[in-house]
Structure formats: C-alpha cells, structure tokens
C-alpha atoms as a PDB file:
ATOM      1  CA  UNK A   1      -4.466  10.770  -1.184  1.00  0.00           C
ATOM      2  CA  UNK A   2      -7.826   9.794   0.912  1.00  0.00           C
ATOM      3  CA  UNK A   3     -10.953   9.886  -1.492  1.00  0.00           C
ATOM      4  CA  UNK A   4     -14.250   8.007  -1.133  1.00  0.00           C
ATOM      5  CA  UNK A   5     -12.594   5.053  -2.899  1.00  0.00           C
ATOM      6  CA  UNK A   6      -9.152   5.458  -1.014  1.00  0.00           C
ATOM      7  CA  UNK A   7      -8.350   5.779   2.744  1.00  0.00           C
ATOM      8  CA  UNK A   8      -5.048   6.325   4.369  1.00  0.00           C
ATOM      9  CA  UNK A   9      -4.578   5.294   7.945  1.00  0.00           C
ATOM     10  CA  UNK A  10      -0.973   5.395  10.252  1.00  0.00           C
ATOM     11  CA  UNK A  11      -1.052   2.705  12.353  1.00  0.00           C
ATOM     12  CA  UNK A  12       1.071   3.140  15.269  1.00  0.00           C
ATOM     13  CA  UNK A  13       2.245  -0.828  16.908  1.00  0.00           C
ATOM     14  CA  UNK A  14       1.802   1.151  20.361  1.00  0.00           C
ATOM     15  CA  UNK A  15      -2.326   2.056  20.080  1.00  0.00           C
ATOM     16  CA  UNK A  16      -3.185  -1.325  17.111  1.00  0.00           C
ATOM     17  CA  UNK A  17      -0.397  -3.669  18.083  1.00  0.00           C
ATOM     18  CA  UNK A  18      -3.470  -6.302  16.509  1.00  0.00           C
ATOM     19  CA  UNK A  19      -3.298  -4.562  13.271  1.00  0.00           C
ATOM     20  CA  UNK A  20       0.602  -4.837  12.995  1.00  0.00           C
ATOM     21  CA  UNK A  21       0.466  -8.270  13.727  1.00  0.00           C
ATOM     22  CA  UNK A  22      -2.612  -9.027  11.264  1.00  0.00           C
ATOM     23  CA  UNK A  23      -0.209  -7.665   8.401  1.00  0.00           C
ATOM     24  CA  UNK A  24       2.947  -9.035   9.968  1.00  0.00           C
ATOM     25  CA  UNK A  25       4.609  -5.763   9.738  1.00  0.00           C
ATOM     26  CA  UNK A  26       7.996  -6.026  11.192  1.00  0.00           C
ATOM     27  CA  UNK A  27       9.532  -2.835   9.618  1.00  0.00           C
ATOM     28  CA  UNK A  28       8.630   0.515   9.253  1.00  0.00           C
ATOM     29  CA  UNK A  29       7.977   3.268   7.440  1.00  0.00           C
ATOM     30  CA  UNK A  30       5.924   0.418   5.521  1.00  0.00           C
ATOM     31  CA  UNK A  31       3.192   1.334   3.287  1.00  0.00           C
ATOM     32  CA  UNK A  32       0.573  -1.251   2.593  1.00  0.00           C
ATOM     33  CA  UNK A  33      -2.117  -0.762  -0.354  1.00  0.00           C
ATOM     34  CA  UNK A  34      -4.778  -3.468   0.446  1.00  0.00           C
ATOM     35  CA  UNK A  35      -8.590  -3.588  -0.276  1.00  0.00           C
ATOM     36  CA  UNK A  36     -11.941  -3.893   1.188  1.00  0.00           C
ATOM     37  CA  UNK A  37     -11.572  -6.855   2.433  1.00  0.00           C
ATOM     38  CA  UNK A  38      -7.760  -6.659   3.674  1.00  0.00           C
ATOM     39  CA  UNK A  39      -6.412  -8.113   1.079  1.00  0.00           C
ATOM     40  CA  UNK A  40      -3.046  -6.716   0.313  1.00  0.00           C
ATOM     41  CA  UNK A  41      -2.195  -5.859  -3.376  1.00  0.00           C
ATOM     42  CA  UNK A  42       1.442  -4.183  -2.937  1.00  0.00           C
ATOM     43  CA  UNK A  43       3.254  -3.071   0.101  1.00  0.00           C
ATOM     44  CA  UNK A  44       6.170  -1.226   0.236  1.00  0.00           C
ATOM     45  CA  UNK A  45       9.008  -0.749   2.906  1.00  0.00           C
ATOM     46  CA  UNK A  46      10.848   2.710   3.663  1.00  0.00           C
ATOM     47  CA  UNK A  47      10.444   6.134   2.000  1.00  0.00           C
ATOM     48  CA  UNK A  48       8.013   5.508  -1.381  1.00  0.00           C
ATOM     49  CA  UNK A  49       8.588   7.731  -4.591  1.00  0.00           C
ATOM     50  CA  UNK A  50       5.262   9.456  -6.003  1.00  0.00           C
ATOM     51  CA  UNK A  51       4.978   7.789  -8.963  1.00  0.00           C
ATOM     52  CA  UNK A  52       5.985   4.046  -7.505  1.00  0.00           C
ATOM     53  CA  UNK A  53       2.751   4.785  -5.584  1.00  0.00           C
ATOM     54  CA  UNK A  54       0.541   6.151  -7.945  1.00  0.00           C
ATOM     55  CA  UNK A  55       1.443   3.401 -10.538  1.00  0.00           C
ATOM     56  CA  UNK A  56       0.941   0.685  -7.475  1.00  0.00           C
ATOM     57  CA  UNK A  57      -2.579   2.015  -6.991  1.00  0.00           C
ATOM     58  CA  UNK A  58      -3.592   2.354 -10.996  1.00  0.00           C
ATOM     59  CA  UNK A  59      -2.759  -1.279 -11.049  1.00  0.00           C
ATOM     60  CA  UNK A  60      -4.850  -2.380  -7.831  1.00  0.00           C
ATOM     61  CA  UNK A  61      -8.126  -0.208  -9.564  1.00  0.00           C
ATOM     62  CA  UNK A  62      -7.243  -1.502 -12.933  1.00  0.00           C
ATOM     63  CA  UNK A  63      -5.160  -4.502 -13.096  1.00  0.00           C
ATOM     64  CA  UNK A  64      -2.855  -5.026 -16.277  1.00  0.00           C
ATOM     65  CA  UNK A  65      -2.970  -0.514 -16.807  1.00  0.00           C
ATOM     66  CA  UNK A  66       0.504   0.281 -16.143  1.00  0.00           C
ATOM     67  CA  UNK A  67       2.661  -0.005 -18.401  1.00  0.00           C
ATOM     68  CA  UNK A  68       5.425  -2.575 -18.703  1.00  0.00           C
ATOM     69  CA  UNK A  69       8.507  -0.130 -17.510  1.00  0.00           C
ATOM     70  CA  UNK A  70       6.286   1.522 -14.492  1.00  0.00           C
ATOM     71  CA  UNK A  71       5.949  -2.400 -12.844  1.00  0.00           C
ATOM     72  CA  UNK A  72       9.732  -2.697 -12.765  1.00  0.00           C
ATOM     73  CA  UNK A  73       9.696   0.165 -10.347  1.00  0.00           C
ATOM     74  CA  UNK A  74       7.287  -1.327  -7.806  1.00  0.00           C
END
C-alpha cells in the first residue's frame, strides 16, 4: 500500500508512546488514514476488509468519489 503519495507506518505504544497519545489511540489493531498535516480523515478499529480501505482512501484523495453504498461500509 506505501506509494510516493501514501505511507504506512506501525506504531508500536512501547518505542512512540507520544504518537499513541497524539491520536488518542486506546485500542488496537487501529488503522488511522490521516494526511500531511495529521489530520485524520477515517480511522478504523480491528481487522479492516480490502475494499472498506480502499474506498476510505478514494474518498480522502477525492472527496464525494465513492459511491453512496461503499460509505455505508466505512
């Protein structure tokens, strides 16, 4: 999933506890999709289906692109 336009870091609470607080994660597996800046756009807790992810990131790069039925999934 990492591109030039996407990375994908684990963050474990024992080496960035900073990090876990920053995003308030309290749970995991969780699976944050957030931009640039930090921003969160969607975050997701326990195991994520393919396509729940793929439609969550279509929507961060191009908001309003999936369709109706995909965002009752997210």
């Amino acid at each position: 999933m990492s591109s030039s336009e996407v990375v994908v870091q684990r963050i474990d609470y024992t080496v960035n506890p900073a990090l876990h607080k920053r995003y308030r994660i309290d749970a995991v597996p969780l699976l944050v999709i957030a931009d640039i800046d930090g921003v969160v756009h969607k975050g997701f807790i326990g195991p994520v289906k393919a396509q729940d992810l793929w439609a969550a990131m279509a929507e961060c790069r191009d908001p309003g692109s999936t369709p109706e039925s995909c965002a009752s999934h997210q």
